[in-house]
C-alpha atoms as a PDB file:
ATOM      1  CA  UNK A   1     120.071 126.411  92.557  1.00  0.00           C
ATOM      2  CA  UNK A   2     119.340 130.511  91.853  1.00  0.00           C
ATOM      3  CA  UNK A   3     117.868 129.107  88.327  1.00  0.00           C
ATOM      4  CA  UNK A   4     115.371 127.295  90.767  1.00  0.00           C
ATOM      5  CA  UNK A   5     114.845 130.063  93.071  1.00  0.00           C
ATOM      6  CA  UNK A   6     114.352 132.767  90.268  1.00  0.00           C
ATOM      7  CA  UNK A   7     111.549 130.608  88.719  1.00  0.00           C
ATOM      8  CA  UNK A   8     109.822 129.948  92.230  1.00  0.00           C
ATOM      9  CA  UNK A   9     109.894 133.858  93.147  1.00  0.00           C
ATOM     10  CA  UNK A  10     108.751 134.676  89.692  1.00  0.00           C
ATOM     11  CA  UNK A  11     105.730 132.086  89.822  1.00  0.00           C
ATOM     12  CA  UNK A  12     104.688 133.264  93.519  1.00  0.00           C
ATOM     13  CA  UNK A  13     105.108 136.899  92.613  1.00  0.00           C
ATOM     14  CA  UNK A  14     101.311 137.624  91.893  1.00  0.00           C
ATOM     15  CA  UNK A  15     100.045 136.164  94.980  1.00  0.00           C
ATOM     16  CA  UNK A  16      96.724 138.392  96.373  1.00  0.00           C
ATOM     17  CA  UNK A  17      98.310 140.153  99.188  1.00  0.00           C
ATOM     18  CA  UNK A  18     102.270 139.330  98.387  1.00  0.00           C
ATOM     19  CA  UNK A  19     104.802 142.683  98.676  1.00  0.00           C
ATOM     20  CA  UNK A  20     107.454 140.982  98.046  1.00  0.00           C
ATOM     21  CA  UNK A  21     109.959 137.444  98.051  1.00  0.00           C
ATOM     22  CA  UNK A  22     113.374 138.000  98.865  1.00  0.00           C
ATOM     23  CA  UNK A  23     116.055 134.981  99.544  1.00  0.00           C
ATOM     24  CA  UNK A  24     119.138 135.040 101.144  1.00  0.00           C
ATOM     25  CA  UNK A  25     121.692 132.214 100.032  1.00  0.00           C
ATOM     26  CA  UNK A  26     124.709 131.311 102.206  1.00  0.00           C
ATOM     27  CA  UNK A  27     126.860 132.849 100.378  1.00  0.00           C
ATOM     28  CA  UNK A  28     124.886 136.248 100.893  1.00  0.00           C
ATOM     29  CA  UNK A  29     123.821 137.088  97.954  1.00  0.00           C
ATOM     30  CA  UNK A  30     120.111 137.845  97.634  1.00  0.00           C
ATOM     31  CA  UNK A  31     117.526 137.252  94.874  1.00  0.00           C
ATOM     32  CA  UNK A  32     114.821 139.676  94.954  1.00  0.00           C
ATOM     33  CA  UNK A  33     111.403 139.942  93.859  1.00  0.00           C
ATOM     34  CA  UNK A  34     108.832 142.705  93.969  1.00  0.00           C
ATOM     35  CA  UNK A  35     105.338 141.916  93.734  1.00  0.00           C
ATOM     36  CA  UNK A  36     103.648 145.446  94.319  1.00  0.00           C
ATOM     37  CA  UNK A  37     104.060 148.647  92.958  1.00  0.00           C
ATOM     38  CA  UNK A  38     103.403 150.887  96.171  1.00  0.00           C
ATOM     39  CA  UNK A  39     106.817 149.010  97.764  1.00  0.00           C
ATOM     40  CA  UNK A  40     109.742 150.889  96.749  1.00  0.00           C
ATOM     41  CA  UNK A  41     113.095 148.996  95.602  1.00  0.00           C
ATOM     42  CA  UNK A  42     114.782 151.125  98.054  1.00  0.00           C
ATOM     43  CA  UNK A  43     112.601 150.278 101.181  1.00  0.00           C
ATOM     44  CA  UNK A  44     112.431 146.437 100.208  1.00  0.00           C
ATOM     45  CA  UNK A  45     115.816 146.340 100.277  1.00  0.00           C
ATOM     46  CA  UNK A  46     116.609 148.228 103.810  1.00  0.00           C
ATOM     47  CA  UNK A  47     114.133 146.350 105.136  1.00  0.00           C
ATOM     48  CA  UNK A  48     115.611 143.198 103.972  1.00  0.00           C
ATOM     49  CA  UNK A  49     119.010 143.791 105.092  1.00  0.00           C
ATOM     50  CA  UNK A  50     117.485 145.060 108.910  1.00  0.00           C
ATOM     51  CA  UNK A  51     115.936 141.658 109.044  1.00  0.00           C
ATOM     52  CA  UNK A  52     119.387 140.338 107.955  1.00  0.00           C
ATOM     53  CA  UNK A  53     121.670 142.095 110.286  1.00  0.00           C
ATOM     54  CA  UNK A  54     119.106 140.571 113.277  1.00  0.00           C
ATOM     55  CA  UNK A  55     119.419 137.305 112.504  1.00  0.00           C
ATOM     56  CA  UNK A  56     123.043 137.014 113.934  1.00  0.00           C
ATOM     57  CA  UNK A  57     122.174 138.756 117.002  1.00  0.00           C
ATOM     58  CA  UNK A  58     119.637 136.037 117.746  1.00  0.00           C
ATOM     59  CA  UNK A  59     121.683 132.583 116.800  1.00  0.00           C
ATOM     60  CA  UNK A  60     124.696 134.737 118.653  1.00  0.00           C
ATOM     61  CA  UNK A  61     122.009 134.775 121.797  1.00  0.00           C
ATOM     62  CA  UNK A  62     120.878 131.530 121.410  1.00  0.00           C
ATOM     63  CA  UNK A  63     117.073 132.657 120.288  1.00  0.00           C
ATOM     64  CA  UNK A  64     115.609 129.890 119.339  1.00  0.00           C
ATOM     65  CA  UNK A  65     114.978 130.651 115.780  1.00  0.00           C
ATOM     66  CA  UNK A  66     112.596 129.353 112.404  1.00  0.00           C
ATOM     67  CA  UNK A  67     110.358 131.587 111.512  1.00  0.00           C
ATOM     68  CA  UNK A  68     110.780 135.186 112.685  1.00  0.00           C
ATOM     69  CA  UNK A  69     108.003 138.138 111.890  1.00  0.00           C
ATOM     70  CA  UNK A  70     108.520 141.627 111.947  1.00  0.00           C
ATOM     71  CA  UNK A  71     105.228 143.535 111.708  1.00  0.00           C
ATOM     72  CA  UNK A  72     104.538 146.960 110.713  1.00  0.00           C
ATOM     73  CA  UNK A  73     101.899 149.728 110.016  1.00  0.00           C
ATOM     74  CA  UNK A  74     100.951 148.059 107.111  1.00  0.00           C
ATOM     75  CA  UNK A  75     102.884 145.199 106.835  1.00  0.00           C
ATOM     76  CA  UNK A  76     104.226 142.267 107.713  1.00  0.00           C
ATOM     77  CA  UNK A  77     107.876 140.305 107.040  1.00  0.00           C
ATOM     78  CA  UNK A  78     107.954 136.838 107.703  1.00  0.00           C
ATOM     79  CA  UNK A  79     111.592 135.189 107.690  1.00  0.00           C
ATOM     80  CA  UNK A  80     111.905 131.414 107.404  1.00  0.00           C
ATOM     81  CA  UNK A  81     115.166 129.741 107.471  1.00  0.00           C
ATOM     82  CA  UNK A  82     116.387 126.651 106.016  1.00  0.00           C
ATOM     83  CA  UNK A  83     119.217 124.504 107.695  1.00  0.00           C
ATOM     84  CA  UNK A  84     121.753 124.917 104.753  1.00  0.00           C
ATOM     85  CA  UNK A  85     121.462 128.229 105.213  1.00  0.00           C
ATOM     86  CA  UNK A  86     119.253 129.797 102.678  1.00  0.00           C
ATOM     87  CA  UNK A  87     116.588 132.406 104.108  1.00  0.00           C
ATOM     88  CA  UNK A  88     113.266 133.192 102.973  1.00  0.00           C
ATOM     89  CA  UNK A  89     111.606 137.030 103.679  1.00  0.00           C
ATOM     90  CA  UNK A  90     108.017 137.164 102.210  1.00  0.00           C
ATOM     91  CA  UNK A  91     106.820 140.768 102.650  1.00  0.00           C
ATOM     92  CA  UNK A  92     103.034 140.570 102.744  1.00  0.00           C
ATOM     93  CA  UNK A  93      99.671 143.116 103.252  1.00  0.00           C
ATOM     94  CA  UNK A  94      98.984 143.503 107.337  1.00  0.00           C
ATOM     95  CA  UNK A  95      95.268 142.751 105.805  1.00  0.00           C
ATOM     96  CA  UNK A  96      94.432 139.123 106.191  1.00  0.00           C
ATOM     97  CA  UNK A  97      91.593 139.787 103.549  1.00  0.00           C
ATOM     98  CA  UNK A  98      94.296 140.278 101.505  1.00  0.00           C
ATOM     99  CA  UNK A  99      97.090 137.959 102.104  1.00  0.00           C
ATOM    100  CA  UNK A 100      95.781 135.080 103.892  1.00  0.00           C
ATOM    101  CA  UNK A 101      97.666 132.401 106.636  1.00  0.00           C
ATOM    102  CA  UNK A 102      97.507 129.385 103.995  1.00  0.00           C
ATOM    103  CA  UNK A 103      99.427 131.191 101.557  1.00  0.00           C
ATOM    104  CA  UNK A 104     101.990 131.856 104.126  1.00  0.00           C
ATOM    105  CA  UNK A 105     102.047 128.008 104.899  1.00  0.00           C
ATOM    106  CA  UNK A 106     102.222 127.130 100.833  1.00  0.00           C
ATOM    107  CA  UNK A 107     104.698 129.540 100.222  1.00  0.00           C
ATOM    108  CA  UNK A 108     107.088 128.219 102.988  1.00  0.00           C
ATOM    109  CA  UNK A 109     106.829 124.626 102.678  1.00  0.00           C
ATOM    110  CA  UNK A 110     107.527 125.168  98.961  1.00  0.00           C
ATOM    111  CA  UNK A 111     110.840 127.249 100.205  1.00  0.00           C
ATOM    112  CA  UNK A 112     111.614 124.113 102.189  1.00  0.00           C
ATOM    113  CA  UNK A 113     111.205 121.450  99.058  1.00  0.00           C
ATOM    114  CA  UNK A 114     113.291 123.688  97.068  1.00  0.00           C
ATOM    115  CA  UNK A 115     116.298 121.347  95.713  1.00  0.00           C
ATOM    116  CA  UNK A 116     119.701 122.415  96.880  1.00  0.00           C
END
């Protein structure tokens, strides 16, 4: 399965628009891939592990969850979760010139016909 998800985050990695693909698997470890220079290693990651640490909180409250965004100054994380577990984070431009709503809908149902 990480064979499969390394070769899916390295073929979506030059998407117009894309920051970043990260993916969570159950047993929390993460694959990560950057897909923009001006996004540090550094903030990818403590972004990635904010979203993380939320996710609990919500299932723990009972908020109904699927897809989650988190938007910023200039961009925005989208976090899609599968039911065995595995979660998607696609860190994108806040431009929709740049990174448009389609990609967001290929990228995700991909992430969904991954093979487990």
């Amino acid at each position: 399965m990480i064979d499969v998800i390394k070769q899916w985050l390295i073929k979506n990695a030059s998407a117009p628009g894309l920051l970043a693909l990260t993916v969570q698997l159950p047993d929390k470890s993460a694959l990560m891939q950057k897909c923009a220079a001006e996004l540090s290693s550094e903030a990818l990651e403590n972004s990635w592990r904010c979203v993380l640490e939320t996710i609990p909180v919500l299932r723990l409250n009972r908020f109904p969850m699927g897809r989650l965004r988190w938007i910023y100054q200039s961009a925005i994380v989208h976090c899609e979760s599968r039911k065995d577990g595995i979660c998607l984070g696609i860190f994108t431009s806040k431009d929709p010139n740049l990174f448009r709503a389609e990609e967001l809908d290929r990228l995700v149902a991909e992430f969904h016909a991954l093979a487990t």
